[in-house]
PDB file of N, CA and C in Angstrom:
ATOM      1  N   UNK A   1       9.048 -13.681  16.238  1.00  0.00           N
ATOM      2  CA  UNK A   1       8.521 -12.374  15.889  1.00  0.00           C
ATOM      3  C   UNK A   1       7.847 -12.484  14.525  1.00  0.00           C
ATOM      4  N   UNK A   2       6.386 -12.201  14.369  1.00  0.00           N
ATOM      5  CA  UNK A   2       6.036 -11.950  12.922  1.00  0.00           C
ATOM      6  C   UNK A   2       6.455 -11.076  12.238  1.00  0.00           C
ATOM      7  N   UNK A   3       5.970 -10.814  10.670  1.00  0.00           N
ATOM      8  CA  UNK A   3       6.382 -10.088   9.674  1.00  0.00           C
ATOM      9  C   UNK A   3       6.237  -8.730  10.495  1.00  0.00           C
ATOM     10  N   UNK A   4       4.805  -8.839  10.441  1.00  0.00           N
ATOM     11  CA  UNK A   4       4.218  -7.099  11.141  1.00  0.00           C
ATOM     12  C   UNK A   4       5.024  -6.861  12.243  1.00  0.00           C
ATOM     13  N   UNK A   5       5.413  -7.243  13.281  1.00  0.00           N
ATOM     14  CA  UNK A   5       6.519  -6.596  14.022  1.00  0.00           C
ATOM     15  C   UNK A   5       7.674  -6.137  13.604  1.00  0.00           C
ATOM     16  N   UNK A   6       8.156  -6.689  12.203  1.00  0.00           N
ATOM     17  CA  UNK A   6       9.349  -6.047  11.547  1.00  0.00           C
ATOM     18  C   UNK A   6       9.550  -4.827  10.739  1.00  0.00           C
ATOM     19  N   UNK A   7       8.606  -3.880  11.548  1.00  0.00           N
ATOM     20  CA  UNK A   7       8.668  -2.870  10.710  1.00  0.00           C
ATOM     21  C   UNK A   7      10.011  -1.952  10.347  1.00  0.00           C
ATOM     22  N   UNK A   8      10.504  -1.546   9.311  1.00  0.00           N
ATOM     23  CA  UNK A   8      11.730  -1.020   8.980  1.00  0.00           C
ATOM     24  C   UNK A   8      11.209   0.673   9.635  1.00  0.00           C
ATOM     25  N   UNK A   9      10.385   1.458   9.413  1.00  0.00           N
ATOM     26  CA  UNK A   9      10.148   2.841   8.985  1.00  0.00           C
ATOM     27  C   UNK A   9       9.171   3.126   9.535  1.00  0.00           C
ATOM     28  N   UNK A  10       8.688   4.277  10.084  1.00  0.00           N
ATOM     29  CA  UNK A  10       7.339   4.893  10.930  1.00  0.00           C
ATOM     30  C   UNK A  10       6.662   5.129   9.994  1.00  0.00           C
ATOM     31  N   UNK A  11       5.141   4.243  10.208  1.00  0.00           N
ATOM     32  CA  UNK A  11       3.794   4.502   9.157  1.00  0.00           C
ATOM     33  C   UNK A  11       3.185   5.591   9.597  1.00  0.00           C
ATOM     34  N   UNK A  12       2.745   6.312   8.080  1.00  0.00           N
ATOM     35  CA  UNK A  12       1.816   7.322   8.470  1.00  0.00           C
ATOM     36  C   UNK A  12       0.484   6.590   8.537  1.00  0.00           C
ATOM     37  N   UNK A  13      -0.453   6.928   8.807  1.00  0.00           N
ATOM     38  CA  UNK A  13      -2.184   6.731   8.887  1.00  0.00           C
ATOM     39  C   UNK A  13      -2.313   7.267   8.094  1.00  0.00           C
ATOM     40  N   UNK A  14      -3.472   6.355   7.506  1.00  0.00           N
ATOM     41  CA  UNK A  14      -4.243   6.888   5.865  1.00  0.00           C
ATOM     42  C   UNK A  14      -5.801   6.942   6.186  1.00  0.00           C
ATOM     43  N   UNK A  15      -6.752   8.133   6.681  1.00  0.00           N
ATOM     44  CA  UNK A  15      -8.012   8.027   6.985  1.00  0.00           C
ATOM     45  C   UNK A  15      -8.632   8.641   5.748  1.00  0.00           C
ATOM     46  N   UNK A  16      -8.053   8.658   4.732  1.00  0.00           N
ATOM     47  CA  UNK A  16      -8.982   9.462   3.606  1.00  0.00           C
ATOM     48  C   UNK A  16      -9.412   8.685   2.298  1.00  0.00           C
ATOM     49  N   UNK A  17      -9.523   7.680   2.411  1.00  0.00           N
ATOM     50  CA  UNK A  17     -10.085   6.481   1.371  1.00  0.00           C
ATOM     51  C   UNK A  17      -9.377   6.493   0.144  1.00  0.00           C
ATOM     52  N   UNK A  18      -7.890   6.477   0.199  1.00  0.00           N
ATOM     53  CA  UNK A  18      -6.884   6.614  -0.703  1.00  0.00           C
ATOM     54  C   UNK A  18      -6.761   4.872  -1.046  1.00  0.00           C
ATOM     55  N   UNK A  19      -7.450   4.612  -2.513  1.00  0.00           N
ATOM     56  CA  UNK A  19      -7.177   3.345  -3.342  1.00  0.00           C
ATOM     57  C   UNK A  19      -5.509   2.846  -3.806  1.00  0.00           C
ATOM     58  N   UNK A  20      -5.403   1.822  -3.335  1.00  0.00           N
ATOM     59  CA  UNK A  20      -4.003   1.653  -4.336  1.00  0.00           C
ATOM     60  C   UNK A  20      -4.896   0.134  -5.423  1.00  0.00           C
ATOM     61  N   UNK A  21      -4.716   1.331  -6.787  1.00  0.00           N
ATOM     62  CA  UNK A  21      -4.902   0.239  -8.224  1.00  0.00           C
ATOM     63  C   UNK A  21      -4.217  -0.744  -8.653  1.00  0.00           C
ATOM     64  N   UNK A  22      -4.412  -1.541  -9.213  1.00  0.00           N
ATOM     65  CA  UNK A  22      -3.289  -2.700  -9.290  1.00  0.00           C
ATOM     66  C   UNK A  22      -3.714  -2.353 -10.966  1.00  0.00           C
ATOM     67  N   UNK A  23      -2.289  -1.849 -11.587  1.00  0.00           N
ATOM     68  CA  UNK A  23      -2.709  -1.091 -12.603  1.00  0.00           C
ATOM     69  C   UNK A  23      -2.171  -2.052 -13.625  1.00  0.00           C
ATOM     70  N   UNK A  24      -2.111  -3.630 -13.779  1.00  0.00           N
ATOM     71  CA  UNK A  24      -1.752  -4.605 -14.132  1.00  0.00           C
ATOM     72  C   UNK A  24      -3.235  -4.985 -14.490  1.00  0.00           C
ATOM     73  N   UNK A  25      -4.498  -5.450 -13.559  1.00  0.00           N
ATOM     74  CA  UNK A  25      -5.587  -6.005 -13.733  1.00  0.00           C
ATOM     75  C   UNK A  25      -6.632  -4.355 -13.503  1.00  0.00           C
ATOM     76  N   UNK A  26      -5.788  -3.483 -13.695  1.00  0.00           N
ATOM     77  CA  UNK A  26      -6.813  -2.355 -13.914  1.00  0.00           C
ATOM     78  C   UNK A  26      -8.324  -2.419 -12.655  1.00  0.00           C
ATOM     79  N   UNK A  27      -8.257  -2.911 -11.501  1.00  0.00           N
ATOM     80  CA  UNK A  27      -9.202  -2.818 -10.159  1.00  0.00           C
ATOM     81  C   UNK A  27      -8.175  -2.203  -9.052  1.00  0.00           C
ATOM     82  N   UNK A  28      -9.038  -2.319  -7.895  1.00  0.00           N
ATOM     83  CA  UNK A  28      -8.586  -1.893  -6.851  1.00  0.00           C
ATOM     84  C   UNK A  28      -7.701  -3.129  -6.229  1.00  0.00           C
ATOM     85  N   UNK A  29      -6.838  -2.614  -5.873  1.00  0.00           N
ATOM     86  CA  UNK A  29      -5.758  -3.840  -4.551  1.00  0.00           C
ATOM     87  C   UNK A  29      -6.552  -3.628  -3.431  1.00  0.00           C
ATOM     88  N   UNK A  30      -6.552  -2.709  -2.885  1.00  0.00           N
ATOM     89  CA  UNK A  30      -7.195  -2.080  -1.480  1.00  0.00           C
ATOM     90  C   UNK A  30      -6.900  -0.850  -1.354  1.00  0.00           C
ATOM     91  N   UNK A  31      -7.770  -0.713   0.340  1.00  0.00           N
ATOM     92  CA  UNK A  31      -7.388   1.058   0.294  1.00  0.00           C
ATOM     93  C   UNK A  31      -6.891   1.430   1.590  1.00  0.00           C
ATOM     94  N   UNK A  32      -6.027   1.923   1.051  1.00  0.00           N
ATOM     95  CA  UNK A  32      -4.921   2.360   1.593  1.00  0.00           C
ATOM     96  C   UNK A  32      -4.848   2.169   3.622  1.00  0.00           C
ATOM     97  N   UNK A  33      -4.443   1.875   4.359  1.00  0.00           N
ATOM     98  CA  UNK A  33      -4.292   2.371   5.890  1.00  0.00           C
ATOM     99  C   UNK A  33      -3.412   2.862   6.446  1.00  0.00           C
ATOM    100  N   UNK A  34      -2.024   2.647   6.291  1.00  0.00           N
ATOM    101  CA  UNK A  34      -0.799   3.272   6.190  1.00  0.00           C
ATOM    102  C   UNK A  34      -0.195   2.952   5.642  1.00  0.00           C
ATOM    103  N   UNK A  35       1.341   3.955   5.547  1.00  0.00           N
ATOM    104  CA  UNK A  35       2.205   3.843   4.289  1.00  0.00           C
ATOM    105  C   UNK A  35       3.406   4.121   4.945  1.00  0.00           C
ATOM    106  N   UNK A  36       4.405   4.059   4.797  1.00  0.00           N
ATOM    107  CA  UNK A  36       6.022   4.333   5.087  1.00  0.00           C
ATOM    108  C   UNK A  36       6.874   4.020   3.977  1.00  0.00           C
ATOM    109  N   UNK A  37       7.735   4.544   4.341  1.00  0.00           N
ATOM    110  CA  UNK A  37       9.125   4.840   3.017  1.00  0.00           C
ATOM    111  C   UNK A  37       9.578   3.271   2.511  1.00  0.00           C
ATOM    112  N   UNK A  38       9.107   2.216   3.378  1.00  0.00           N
ATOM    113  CA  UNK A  38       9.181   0.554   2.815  1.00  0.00           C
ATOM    114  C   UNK A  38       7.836  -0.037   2.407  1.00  0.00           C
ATOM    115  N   UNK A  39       6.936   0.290   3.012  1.00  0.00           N
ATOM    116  CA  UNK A  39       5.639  -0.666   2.737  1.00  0.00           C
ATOM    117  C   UNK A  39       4.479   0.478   2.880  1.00  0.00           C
ATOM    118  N   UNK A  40       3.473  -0.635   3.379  1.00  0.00           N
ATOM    119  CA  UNK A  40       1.842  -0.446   3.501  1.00  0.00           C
ATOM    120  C   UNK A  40       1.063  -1.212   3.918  1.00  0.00           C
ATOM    121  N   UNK A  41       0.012  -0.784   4.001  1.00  0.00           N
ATOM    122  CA  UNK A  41      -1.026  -1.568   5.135  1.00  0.00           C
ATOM    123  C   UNK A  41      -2.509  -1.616   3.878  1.00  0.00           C
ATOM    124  N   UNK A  42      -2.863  -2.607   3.512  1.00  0.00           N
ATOM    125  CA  UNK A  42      -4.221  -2.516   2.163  1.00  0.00           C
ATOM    126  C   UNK A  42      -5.054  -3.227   2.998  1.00  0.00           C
ATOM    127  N   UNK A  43      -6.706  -2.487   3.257  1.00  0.00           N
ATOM    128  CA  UNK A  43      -7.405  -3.930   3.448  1.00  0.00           C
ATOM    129  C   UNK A  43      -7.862  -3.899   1.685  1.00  0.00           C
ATOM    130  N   UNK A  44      -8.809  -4.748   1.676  1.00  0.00           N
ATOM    131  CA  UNK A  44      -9.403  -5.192   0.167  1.00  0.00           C
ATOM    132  C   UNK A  44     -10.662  -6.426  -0.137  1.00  0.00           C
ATOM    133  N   UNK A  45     -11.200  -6.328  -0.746  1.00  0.00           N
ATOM    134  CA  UNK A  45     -12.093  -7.267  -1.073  1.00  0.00           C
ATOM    135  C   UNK A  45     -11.163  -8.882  -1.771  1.00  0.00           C
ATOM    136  N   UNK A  46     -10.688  -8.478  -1.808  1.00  0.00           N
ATOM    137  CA  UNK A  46      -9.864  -9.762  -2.574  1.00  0.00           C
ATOM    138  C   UNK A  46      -8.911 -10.465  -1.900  1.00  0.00           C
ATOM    139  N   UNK A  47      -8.451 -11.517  -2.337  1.00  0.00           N
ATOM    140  CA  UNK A  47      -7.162 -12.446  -1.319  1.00  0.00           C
ATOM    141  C   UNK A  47      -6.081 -11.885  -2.575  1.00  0.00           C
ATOM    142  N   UNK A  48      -5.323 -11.137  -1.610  1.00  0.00           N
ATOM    143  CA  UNK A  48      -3.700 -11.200  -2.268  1.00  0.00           C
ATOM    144  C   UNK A  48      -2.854 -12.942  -2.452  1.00  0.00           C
ATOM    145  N   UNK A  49      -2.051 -12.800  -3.599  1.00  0.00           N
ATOM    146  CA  UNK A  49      -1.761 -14.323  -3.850  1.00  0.00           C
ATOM    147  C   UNK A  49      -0.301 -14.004  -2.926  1.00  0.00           C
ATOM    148  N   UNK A  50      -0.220 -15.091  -1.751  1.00  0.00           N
ATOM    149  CA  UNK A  50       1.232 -15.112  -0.971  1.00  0.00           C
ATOM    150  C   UNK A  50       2.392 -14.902  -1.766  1.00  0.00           C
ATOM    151  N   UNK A  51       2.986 -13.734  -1.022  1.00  0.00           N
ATOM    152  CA  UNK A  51       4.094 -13.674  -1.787  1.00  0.00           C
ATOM    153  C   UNK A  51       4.195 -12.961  -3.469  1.00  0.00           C
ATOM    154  N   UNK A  52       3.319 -12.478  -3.730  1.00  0.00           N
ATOM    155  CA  UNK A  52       2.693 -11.752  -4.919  1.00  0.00           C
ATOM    156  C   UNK A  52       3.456 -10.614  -5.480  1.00  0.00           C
ATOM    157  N   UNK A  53       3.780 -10.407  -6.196  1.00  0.00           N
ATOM    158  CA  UNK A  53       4.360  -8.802  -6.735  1.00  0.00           C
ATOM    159  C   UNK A  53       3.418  -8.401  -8.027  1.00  0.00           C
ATOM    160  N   UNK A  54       3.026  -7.054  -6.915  1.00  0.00           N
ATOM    161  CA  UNK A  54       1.950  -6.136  -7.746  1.00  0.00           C
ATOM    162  C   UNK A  54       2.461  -4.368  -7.674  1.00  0.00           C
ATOM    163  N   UNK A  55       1.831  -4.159  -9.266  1.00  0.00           N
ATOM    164  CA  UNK A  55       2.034  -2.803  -9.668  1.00  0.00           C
ATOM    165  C   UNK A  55       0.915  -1.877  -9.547  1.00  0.00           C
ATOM    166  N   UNK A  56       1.428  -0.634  -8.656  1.00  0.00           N
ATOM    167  CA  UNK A  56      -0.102  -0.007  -7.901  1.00  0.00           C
ATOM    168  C   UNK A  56       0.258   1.171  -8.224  1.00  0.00           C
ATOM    169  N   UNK A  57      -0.821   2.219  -8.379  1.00  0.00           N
ATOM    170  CA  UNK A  57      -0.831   3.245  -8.787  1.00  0.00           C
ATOM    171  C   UNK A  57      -1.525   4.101  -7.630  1.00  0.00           C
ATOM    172  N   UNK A  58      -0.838   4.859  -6.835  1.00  0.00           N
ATOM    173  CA  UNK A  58      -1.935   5.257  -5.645  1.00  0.00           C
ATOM    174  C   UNK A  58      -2.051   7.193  -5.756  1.00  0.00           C
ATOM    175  N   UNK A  59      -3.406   7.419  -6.113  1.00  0.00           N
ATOM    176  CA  UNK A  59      -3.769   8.995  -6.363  1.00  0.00           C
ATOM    177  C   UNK A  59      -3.935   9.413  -4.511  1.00  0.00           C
ATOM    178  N   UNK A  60      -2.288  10.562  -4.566  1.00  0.00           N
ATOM    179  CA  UNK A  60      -2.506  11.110  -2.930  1.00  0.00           C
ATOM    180  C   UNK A  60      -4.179  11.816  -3.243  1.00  0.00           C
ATOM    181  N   UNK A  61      -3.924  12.164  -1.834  1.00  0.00           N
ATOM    182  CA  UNK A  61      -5.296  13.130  -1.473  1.00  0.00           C
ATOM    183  C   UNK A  61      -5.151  14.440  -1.735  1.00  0.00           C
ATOM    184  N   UNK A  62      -5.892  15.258  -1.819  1.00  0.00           N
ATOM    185  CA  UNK A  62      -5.512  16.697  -1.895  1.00  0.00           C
ATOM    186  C   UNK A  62      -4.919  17.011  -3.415  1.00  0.00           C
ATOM    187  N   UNK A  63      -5.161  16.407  -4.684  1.00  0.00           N
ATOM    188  CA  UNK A  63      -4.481  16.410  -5.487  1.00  0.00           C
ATOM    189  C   UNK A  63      -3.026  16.794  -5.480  1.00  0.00           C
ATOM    190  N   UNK A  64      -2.087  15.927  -4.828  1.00  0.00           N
ATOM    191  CA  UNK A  64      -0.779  15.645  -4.151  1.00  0.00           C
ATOM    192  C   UNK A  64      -0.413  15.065  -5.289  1.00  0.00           C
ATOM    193  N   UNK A  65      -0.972  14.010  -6.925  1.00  0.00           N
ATOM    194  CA  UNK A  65      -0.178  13.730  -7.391  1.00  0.00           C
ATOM    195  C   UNK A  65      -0.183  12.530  -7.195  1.00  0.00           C
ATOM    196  N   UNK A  66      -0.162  11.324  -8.187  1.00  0.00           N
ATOM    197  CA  UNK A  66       0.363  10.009  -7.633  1.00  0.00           C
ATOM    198  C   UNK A  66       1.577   9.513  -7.767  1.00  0.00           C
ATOM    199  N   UNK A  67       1.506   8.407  -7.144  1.00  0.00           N
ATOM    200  CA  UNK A  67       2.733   7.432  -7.272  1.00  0.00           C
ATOM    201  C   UNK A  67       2.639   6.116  -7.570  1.00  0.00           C
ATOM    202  N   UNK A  68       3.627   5.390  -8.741  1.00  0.00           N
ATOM    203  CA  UNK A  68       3.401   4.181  -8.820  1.00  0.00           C
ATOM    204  C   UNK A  68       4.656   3.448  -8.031  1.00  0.00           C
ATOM    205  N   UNK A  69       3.964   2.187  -7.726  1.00  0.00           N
ATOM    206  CA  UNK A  69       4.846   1.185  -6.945  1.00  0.00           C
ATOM    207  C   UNK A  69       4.755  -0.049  -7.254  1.00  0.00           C
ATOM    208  N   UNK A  70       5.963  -0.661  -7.467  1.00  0.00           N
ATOM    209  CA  UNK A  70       6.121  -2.231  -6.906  1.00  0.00           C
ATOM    210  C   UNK A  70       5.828  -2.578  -5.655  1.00  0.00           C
ATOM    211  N   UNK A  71       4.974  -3.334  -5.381  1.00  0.00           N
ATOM    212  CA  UNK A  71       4.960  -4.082  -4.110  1.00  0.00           C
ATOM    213  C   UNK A  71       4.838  -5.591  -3.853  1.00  0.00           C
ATOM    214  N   UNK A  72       5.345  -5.776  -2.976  1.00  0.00           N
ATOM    215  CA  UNK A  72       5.347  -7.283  -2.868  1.00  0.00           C
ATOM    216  C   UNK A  72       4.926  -7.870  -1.524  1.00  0.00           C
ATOM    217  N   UNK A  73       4.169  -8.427  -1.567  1.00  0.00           N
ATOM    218  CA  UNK A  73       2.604  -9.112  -0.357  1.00  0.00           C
ATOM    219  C   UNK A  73       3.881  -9.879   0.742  1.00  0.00           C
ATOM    220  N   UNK A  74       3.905  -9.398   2.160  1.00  0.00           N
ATOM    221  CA  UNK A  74       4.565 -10.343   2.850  1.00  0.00           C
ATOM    222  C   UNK A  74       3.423 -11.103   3.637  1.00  0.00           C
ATOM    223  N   UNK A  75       2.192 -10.606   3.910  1.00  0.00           N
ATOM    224  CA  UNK A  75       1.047 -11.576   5.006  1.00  0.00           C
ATOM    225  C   UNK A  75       0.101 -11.242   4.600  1.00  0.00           C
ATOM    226  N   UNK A  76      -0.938 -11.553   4.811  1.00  0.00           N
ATOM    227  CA  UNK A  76      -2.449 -11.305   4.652  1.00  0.00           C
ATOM    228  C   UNK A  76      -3.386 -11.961   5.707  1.00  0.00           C
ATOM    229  N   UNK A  77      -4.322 -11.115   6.361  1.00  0.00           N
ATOM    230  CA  UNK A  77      -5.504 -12.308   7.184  1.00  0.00           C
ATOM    231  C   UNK A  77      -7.104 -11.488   6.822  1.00  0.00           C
ATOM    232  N   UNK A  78      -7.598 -12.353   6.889  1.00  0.00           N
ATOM    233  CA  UNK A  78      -9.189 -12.121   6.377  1.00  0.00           C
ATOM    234  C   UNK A  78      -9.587 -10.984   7.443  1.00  0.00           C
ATOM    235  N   UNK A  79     -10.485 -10.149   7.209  1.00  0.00           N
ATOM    236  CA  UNK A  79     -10.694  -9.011   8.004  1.00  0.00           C
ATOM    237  C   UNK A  79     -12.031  -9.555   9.075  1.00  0.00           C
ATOM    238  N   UNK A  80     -12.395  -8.538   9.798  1.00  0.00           N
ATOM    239  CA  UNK A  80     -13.700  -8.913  10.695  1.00  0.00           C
ATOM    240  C   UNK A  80     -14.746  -9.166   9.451  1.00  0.00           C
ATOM    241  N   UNK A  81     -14.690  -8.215   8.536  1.00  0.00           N
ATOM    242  CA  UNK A  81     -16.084  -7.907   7.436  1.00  0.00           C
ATOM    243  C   UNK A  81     -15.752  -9.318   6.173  1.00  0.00           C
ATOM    244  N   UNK A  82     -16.815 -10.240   6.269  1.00  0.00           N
ATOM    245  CA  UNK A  82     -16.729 -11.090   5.779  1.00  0.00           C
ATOM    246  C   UNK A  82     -16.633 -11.228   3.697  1.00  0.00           C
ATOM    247  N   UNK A  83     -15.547 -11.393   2.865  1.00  0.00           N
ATOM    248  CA  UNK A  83     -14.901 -10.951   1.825  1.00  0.00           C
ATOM    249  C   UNK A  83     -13.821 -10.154   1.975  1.00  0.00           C
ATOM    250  N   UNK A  84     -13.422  -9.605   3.134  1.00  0.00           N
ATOM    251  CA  UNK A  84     -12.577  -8.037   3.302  1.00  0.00           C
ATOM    252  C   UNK A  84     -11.055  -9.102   3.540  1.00  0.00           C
ATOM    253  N   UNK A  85     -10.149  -8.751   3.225  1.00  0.00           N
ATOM    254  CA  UNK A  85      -8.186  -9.226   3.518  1.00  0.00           C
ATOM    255  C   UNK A  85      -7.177  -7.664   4.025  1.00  0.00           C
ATOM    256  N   UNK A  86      -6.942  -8.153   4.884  1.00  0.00           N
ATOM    257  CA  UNK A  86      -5.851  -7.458   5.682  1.00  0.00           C
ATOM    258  C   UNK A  86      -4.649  -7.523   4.963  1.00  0.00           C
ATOM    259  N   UNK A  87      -3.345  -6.843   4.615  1.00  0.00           N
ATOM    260  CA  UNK A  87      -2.686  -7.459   3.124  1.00  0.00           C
ATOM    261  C   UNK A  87      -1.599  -6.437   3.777  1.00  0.00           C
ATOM    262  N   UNK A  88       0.048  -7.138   4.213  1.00  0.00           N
ATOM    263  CA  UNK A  88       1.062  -6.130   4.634  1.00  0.00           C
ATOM    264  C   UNK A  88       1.802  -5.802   3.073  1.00  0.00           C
ATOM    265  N   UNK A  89       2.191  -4.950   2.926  1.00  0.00           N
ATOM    266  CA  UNK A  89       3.231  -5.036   1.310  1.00  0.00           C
ATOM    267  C   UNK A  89       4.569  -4.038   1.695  1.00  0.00           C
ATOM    268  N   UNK A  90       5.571  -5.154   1.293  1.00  0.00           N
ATOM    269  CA  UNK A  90       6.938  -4.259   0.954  1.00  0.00           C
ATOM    270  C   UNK A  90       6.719  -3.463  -0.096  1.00  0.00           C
ATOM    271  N   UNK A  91       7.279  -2.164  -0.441  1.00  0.00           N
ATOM    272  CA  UNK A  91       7.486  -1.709  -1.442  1.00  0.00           C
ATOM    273  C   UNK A  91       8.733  -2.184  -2.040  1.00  0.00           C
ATOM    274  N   UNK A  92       8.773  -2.532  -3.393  1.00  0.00           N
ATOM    275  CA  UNK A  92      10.433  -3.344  -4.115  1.00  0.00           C
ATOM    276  C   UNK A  92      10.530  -2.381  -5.093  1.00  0.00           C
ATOM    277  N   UNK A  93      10.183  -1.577  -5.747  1.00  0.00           N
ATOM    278  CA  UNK A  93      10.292  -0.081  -6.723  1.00  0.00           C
ATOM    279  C   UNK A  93       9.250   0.828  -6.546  1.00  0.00           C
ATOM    280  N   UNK A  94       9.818   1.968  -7.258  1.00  0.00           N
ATOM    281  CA  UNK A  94       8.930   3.260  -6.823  1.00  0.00           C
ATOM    282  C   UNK A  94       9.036   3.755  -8.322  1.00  0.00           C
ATOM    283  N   UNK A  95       8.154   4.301  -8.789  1.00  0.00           N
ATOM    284  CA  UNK A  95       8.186   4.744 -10.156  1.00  0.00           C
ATOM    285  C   UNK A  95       9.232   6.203 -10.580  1.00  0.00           C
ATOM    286  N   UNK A  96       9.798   6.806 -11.798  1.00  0.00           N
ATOM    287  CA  UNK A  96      10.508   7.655 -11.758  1.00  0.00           C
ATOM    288  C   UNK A  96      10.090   8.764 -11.409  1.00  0.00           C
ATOM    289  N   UNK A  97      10.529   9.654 -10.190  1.00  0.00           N
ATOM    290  CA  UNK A  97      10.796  10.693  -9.354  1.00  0.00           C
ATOM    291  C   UNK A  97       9.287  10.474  -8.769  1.00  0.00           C
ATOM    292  N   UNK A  98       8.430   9.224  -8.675  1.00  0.00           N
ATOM    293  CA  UNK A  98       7.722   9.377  -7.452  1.00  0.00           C
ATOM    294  C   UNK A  98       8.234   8.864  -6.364  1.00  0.00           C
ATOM    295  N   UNK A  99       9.399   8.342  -5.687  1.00  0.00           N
ATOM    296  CA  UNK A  99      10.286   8.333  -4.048  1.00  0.00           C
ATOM    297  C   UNK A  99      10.169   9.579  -3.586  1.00  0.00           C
ATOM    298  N   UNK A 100      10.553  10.884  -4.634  1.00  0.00           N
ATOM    299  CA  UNK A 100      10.630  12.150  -3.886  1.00  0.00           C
ATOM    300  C   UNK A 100       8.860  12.425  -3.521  1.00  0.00           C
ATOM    301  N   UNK A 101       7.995  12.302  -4.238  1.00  0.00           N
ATOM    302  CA  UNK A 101       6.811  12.931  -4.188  1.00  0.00           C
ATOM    303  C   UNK A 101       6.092  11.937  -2.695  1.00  0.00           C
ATOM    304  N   UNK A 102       6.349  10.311  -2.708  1.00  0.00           N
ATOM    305  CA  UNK A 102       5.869   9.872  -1.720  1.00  0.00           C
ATOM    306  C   UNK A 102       6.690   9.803  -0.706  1.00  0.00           C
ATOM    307  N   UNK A 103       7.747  10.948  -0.561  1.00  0.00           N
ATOM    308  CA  UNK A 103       8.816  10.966   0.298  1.00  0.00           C
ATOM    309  C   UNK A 103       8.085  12.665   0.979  1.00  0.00           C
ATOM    310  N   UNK A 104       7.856  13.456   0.108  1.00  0.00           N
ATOM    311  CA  UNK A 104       7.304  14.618   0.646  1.00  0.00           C
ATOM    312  C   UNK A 104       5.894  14.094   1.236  1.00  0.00           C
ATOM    313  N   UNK A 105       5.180  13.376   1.172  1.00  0.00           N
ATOM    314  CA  UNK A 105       3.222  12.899   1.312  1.00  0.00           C
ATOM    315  C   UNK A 105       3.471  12.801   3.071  1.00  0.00           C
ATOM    316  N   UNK A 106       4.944  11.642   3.177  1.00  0.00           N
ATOM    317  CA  UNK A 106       4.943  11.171   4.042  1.00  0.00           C
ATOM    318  C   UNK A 106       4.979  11.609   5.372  1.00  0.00           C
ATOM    319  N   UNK A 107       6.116  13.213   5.006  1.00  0.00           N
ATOM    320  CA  UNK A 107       6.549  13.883   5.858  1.00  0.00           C
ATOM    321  C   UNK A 107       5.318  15.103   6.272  1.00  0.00           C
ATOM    322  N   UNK A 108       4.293  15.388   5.107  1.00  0.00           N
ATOM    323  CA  UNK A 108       3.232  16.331   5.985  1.00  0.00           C
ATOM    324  C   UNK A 108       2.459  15.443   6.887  1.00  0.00           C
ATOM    325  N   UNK A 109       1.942  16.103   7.603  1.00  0.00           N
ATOM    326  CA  UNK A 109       1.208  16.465   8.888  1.00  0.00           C
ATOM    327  C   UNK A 109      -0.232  15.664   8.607  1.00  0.00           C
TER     328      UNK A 109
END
């Protein structure tokens, strides 16, 4: 069984061009495709380094407020669009009292 079949938590879909920053090198990680109460789904212009732990800052939609996160890269594969990476990430911390705020994002509609 691969990583991606091990999903812990039901992803929401992200169709609204929600960036997660890698607020370490101040650019984009990728943007956003889904999210759940453990991980996320980034494509991106860049190759995530295997196994990587990065600090992301992701502005919800709807001025919802952001959240920062630890995440840590379990796979990556190059996308159809040639430069583009497919990039799975655990979440390993959540910044203070954003769990509740990306705990409410998760649960609307």
């Amino acid at each position: 069984m691969s990583t991606r079949d091990q999903r812990r938590a039901p992803r929401k879909p992200v169709d609204t061009g929600v960036v997660a920053i890698d607020t370490v090198a101040e650019q984009p990680l990728g943007t956003l495709c889904n999210v759940s109460a453990t991980g996320l789904l980034l494509i991106g212009h860049r190759e995530p380094r295997s196994e990587g732990i990065y600090q992301v800052r992701i502005n919800l939609p709807n001025g919802s407020g952001h959240v920062e996160l630890g995440l840590q890269e379990q796979w990556h594969d190059p996308a159809a669009s040639p430069g583009q990476y497919w990039a799975g990430y655990r979440i390993i911390a959540v910044g203070n009292s954003h769990g509740e705020l990306l705990e409410r994002w998760l649960r609307q509609g």
